[in-house]
C-alpha atoms as a PDB file:
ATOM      1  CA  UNK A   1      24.655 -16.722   7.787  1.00  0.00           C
ATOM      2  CA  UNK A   2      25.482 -13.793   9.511  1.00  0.00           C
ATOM      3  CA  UNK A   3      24.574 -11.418   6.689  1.00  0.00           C
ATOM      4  CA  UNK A   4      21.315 -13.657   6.248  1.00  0.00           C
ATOM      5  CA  UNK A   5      20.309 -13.031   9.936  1.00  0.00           C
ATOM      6  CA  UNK A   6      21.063  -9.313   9.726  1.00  0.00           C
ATOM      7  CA  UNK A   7      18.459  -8.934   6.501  1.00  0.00           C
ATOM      8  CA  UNK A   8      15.900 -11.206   8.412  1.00  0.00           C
ATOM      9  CA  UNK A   9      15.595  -8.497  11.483  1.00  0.00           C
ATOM     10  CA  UNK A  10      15.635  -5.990   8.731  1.00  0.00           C
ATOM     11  CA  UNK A  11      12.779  -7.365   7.163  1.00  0.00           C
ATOM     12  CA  UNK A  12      10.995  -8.062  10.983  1.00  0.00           C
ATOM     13  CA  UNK A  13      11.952  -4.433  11.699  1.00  0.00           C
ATOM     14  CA  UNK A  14      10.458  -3.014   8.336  1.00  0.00           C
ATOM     15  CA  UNK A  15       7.100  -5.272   8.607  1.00  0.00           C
ATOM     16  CA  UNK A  16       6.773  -5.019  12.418  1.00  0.00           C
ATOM     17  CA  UNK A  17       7.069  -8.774  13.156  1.00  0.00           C
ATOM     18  CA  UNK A  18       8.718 -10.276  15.920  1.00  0.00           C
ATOM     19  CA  UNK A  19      12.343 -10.970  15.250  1.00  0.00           C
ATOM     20  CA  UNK A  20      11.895 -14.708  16.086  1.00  0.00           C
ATOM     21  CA  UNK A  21       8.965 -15.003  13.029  1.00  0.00           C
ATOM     22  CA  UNK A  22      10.562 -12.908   9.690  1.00  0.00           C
ATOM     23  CA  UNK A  23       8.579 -12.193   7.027  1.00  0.00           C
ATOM     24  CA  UNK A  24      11.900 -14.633   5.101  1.00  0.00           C
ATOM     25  CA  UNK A  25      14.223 -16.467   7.610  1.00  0.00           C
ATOM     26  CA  UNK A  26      17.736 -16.534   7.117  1.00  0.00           C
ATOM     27  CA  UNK A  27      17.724 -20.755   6.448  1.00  0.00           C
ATOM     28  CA  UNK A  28      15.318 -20.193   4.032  1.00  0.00           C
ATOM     29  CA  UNK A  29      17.412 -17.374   2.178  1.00  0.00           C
ATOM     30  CA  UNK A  30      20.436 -19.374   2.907  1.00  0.00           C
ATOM     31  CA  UNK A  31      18.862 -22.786   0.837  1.00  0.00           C
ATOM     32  CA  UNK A  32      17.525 -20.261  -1.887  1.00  0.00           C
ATOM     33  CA  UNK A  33      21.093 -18.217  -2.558  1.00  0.00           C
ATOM     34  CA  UNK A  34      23.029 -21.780  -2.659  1.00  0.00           C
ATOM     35  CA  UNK A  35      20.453 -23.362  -5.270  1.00  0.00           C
ATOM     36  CA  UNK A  36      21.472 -20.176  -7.584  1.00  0.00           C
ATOM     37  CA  UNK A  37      18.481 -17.474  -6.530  1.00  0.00           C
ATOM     38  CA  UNK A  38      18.672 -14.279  -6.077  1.00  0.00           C
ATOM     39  CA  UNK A  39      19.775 -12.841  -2.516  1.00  0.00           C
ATOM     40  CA  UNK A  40      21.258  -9.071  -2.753  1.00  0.00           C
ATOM     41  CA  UNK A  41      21.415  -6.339   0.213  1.00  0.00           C
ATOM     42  CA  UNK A  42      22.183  -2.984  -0.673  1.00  0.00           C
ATOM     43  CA  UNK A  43      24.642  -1.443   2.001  1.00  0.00           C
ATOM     44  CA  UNK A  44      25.719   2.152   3.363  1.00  0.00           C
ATOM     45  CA  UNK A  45      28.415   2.852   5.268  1.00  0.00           C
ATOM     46  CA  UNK A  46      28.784  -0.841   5.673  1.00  0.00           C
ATOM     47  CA  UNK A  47      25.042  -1.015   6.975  1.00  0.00           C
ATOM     48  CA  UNK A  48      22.338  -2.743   5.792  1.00  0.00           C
ATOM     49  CA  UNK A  49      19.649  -0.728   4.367  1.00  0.00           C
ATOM     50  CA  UNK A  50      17.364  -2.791   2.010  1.00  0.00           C
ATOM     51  CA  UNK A  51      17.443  -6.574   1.101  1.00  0.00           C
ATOM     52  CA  UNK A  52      15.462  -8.295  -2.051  1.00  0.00           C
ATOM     53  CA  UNK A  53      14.994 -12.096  -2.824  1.00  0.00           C
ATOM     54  CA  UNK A  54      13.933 -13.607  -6.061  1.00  0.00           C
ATOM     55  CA  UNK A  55      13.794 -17.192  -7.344  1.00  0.00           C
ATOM     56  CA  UNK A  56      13.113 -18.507 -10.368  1.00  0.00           C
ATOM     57  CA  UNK A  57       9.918 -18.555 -11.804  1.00  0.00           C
ATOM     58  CA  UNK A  58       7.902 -20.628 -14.450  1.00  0.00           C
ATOM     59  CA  UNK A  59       8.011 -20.635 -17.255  1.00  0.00           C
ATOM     60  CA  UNK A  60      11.787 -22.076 -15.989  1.00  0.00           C
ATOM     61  CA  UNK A  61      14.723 -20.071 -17.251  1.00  0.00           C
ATOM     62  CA  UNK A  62      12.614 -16.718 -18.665  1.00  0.00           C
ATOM     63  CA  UNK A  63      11.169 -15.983 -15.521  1.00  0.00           C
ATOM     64  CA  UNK A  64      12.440 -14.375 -12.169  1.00  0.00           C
ATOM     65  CA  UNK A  65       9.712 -13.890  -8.983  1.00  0.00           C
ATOM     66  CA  UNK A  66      11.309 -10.902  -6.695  1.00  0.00           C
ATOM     67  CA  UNK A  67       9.030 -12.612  -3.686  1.00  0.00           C
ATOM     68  CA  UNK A  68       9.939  -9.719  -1.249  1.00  0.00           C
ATOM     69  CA  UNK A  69      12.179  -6.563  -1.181  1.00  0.00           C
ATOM     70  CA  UNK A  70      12.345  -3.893   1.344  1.00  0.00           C
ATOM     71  CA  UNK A  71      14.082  -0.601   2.213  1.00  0.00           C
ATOM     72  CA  UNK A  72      15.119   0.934   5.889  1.00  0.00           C
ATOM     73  CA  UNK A  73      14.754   4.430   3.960  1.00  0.00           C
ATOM     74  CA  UNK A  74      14.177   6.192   1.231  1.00  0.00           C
ATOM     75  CA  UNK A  75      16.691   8.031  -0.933  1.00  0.00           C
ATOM     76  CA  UNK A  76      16.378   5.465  -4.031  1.00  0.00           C
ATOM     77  CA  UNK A  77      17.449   2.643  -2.371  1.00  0.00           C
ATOM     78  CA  UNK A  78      14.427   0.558  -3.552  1.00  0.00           C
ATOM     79  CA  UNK A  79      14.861   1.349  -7.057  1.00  0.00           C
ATOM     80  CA  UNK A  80      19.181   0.463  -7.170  1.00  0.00           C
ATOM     81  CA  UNK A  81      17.822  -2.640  -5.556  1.00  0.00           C
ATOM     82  CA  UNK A  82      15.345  -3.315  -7.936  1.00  0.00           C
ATOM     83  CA  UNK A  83      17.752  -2.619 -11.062  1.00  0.00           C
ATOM     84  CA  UNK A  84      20.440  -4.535  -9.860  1.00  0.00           C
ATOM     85  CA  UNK A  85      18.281  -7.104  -9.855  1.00  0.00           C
ATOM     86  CA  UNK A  86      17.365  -6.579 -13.138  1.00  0.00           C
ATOM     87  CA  UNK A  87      21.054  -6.959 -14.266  1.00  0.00           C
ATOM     88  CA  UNK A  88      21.485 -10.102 -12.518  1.00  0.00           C
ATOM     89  CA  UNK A  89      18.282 -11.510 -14.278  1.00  0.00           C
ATOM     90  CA  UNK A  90      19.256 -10.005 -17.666  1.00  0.00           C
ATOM     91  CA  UNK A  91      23.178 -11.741 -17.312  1.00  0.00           C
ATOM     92  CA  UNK A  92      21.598 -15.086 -16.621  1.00  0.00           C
ATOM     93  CA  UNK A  93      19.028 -14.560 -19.880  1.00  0.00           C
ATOM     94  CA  UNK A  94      16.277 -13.816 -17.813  1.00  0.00           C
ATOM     95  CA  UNK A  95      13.592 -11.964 -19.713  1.00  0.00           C
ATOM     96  CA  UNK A  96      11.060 -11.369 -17.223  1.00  0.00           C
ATOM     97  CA  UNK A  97      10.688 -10.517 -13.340  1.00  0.00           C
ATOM     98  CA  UNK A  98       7.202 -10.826 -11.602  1.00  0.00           C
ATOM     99  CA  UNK A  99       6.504  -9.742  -8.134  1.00  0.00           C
ATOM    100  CA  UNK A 100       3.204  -9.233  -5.962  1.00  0.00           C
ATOM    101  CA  UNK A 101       1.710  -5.711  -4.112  1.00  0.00           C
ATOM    102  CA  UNK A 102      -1.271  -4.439  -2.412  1.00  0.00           C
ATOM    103  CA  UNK A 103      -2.859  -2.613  -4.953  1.00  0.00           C
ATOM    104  CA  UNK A 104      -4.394   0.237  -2.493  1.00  0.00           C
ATOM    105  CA  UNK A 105      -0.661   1.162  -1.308  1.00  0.00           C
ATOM    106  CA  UNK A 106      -0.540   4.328  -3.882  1.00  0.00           C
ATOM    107  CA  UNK A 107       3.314   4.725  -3.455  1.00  0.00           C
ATOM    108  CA  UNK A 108       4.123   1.066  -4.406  1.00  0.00           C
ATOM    109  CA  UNK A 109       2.130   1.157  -7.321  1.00  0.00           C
ATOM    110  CA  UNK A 110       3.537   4.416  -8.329  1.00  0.00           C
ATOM    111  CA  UNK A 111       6.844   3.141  -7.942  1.00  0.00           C
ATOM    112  CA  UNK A 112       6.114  -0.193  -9.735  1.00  0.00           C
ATOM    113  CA  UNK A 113       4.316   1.057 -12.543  1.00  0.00           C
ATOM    114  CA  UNK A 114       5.585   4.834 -13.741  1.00  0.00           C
ATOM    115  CA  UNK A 115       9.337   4.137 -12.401  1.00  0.00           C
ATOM    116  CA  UNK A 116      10.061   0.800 -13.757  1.00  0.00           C
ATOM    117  CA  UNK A 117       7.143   0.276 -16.234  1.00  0.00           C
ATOM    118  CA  UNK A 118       5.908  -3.220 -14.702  1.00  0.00           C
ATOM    119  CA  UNK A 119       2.603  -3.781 -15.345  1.00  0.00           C
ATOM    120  CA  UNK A 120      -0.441  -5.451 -13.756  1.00  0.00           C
ATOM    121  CA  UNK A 121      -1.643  -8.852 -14.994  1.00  0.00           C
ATOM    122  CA  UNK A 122      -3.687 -10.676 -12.203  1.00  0.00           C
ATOM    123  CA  UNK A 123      -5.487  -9.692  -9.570  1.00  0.00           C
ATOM    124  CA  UNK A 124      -5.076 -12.011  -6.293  1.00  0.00           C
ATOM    125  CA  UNK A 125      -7.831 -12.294  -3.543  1.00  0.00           C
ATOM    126  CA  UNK A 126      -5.883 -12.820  -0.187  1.00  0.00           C
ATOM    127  CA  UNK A 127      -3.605 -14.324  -1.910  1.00  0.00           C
ATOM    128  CA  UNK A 128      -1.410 -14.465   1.366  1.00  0.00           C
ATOM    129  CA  UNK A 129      -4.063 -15.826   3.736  1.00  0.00           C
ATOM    130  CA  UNK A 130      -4.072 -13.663   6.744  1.00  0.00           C
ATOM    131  CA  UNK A 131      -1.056 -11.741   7.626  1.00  0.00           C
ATOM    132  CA  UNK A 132      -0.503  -9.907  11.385  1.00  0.00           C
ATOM    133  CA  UNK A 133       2.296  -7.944  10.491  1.00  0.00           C
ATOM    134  CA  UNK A 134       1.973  -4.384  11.372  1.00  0.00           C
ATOM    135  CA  UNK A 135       2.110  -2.998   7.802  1.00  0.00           C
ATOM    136  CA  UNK A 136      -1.057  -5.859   6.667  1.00  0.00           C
ATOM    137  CA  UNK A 137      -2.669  -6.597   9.913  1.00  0.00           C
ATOM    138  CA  UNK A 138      -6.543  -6.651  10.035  1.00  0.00           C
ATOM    139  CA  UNK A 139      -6.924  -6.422   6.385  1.00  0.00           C
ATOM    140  CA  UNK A 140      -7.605  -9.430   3.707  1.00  0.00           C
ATOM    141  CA  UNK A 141      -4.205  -9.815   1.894  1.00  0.00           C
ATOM    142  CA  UNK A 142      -5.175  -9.044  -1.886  1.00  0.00           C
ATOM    143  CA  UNK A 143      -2.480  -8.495  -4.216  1.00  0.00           C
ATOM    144  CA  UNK A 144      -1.818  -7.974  -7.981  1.00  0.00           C
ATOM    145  CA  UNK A 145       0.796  -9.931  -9.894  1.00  0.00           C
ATOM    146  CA  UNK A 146       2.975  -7.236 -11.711  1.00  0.00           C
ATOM    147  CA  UNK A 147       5.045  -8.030 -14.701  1.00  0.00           C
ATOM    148  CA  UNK A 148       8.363  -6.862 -15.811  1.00  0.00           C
ATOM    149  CA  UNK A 149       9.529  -7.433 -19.011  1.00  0.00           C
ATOM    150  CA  UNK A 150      13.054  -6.369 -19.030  1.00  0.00           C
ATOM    151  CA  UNK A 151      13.563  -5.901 -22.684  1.00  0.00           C
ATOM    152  CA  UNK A 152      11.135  -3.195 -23.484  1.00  0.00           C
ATOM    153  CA  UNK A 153      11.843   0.596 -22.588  1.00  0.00           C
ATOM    154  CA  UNK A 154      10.133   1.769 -20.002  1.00  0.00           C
ATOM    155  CA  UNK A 155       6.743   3.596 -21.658  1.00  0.00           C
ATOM    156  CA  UNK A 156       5.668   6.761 -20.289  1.00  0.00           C
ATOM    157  CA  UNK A 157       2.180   6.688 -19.514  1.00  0.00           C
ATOM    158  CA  UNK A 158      -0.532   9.108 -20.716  1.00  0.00           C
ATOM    159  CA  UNK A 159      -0.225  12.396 -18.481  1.00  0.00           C
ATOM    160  CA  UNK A 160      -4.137  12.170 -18.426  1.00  0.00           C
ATOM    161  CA  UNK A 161      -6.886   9.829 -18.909  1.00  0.00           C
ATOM    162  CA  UNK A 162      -9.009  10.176 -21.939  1.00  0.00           C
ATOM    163  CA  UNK A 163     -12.124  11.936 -22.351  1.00  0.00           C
ATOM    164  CA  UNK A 164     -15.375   9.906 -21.531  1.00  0.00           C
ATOM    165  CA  UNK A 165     -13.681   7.701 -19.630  1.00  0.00           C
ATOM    166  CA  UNK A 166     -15.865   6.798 -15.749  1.00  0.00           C
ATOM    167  CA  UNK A 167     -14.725   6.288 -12.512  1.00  0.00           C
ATOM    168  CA  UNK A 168     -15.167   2.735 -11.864  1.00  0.00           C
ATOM    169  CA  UNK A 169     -13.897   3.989  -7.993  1.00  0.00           C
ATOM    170  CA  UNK A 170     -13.929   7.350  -7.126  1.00  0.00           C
ATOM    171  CA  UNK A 171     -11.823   8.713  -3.667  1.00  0.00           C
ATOM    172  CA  UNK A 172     -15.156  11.183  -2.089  1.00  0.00           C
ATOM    173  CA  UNK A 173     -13.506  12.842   0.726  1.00  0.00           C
ATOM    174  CA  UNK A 174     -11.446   9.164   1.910  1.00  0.00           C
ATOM    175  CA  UNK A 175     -14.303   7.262   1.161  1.00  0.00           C
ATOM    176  CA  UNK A 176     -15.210   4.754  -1.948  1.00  0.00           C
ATOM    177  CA  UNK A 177     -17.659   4.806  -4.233  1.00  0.00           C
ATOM    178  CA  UNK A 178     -18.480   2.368  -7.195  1.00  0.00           C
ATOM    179  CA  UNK A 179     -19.518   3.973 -10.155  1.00  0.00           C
ATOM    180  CA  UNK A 180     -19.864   2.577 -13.706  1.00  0.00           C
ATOM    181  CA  UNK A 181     -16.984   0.820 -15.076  1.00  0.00           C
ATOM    182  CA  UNK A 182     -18.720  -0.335 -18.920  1.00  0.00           C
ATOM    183  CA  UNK A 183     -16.565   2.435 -20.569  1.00  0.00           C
ATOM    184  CA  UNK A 184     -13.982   1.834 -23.007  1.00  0.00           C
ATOM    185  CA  UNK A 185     -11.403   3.723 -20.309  1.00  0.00           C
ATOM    186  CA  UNK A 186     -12.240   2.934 -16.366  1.00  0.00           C
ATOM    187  CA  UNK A 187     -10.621   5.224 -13.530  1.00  0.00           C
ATOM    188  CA  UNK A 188      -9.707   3.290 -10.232  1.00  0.00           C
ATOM    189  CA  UNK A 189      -9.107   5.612  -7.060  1.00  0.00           C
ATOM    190  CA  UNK A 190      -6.746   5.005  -4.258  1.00  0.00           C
ATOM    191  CA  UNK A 191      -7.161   5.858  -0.700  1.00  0.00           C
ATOM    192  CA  UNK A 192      -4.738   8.278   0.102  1.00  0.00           C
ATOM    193  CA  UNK A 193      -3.053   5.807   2.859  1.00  0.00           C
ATOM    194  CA  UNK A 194      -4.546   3.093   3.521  1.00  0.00           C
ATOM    195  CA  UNK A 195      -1.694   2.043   6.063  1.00  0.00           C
ATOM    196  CA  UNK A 196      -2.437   4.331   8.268  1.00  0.00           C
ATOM    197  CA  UNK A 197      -6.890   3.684   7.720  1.00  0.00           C
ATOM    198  CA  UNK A 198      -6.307   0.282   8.798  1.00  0.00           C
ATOM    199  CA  UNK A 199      -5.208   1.739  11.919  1.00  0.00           C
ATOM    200  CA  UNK A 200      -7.592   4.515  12.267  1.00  0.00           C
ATOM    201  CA  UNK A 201     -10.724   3.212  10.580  1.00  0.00           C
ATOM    202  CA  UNK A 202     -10.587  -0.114   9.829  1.00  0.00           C
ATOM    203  CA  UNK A 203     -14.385   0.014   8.125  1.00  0.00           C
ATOM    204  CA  UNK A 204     -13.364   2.940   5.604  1.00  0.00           C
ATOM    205  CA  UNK A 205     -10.117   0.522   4.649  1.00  0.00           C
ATOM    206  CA  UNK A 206     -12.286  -2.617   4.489  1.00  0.00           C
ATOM    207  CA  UNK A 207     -14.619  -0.679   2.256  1.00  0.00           C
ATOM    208  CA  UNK A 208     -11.331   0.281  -0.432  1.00  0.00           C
ATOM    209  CA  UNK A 209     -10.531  -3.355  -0.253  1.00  0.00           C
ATOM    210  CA  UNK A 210     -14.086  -4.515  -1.537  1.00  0.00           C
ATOM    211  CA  UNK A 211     -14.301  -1.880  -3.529  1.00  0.00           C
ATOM    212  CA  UNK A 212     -10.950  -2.240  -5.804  1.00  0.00           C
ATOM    213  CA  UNK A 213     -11.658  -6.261  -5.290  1.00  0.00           C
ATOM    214  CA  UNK A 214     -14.645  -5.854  -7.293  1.00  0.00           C
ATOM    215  CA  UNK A 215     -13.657  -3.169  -9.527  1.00  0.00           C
ATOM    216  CA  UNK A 216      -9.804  -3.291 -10.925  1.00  0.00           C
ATOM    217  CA  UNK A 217     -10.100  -7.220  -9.879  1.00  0.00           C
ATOM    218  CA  UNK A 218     -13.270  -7.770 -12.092  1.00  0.00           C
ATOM    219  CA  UNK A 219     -11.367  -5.688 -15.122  1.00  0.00           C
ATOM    220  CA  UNK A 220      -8.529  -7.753 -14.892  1.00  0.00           C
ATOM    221  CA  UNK A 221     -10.405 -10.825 -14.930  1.00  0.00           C
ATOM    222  CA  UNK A 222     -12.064 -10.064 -17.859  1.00  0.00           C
ATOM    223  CA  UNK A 223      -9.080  -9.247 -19.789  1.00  0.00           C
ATOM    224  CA  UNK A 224      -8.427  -5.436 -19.724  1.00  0.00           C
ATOM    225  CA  UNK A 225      -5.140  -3.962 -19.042  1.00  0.00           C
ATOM    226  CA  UNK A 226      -3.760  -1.272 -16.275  1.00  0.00           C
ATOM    227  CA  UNK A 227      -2.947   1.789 -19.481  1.00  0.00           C
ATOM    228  CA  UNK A 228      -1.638   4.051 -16.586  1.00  0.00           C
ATOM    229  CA  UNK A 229      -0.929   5.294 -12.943  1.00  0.00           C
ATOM    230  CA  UNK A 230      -2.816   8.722 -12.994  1.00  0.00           C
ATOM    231  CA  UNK A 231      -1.590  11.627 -10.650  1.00  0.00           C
ATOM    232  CA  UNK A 232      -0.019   9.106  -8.081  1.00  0.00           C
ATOM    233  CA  UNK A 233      -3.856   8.569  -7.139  1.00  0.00           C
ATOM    234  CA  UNK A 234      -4.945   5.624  -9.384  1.00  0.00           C
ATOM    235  CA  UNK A 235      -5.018   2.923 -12.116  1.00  0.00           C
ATOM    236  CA  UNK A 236      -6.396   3.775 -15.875  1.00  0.00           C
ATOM    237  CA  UNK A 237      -7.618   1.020 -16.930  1.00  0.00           C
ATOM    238  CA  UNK A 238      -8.563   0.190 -20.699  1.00  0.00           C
ATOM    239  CA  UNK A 239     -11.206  -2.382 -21.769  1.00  0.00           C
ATOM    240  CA  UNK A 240     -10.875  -2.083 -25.338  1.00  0.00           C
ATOM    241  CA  UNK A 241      -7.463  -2.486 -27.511  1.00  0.00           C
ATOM    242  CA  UNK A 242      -4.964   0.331 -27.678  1.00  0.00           C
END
């Protein structure tokens, strides 16, 4: 338990909640790591410096959900976390791990889609309800459900989108703007950070949220796929079969 309580004021110290209200309590990770989930902490110097829970998912016994994992720093921590749990998953025949993100945080989708080669399968409308943490506070909690499949390589996306494909939402100077998004290949901007936008202009960030709602949410719905991550700036999207 003392571990537990040690990752819970890691994870109210990396989503700037109080201590008292985690974003995952320690009693909760300590009933999820006895019924056989996933609890891991990745340690330096014999400090804590990232956490990640998973439990299993349906369909029961292909499926992993990583609900939450978070870093103190950078340096790759995230990503031994996220192959480690991999490995665990893999050793107990798990074929699959799915997890959630804010699609308009650029550097988690970079990371989730070019560096593991999870892709995008639902789009979730405040899927979360409303959140006051400091990292989602005054925004509507959308998310998209990414999916790893563990026993594929990891595909390199196309350096560069097609030609005649249309920005479906195009980044003018911080701002959105909806464009067409009927063509065989769709562009989706991101705003460059919309962490700190909530902050400083909470209009131009509720704008992005509408905005990619409507556009990589209405694409998903209808059954295209996320083909890329272009330039660390946005989603290629494909309407039409590879």
């Amino acid at each position: 338990m003392e571990d537990l309580d040690t990752v819970s004021r890691l994870y109210a110290g990396i989503w700037g909640t109080d201590a008292g209200s985690p974003p995952v309590s320690a009693e909760v990770m300590r009933a999820l790591s006895h019924a056989g989930n996933y609890v891991a902490g990745a340690y330096e110097g014999g400090r804590l410096v990232g956490a990640s829970v998973a439990f299993y998912g349906d369909p029961i016994g292909t499926t992993l959900h990583s609900h939450i994992t978070g870093t103190a720093m950078g340096r790759g921590i995230g990503l031994a976390l996220k192959l480690h749990q991999r490995d665990w998953a893999l050793a107990r025949g798990i074929k699959r791990i799915t997890w959630t993100y804010d699609p308009l945080i650029r550097r988690n989708a970079h990371f989730n889609l070019v560096k593991l080669g999870a892709r995008p399968v639902e789009y979730l409308q405040s899927f979360y309800g409303e959140m006051g943490d400091a990292i989602n506070g005054g925004d509507e909690s959308d998310r998209v459900l990414a999916a790893w499949d563990l026993t594929a390589p990891v595909a390199p996306y196309p350096p560069d989108p097609p030609a005649g494909a249309s920005y479906g939402v195009r980044n003018d100077d911080g701002r959105p703007v909806i464009g067409p998004a009927d063509t065989g290949t769709v562009l989706v901007d991101l705003p460059d950070d919309i962490e700190s936008l909530r902050r400083t202009d909470p209009g131009a960030a509720r704008d992005w949220r509408l905005a990619v709602r409507h556009v990589l949410g209405g694409l998903l719905a209808e059954g295209a796929r996320v083909a890329g991550f272009h330039d660390r700036r946005g989603y290629v999207v494909h309407r039409t079969a590879a």
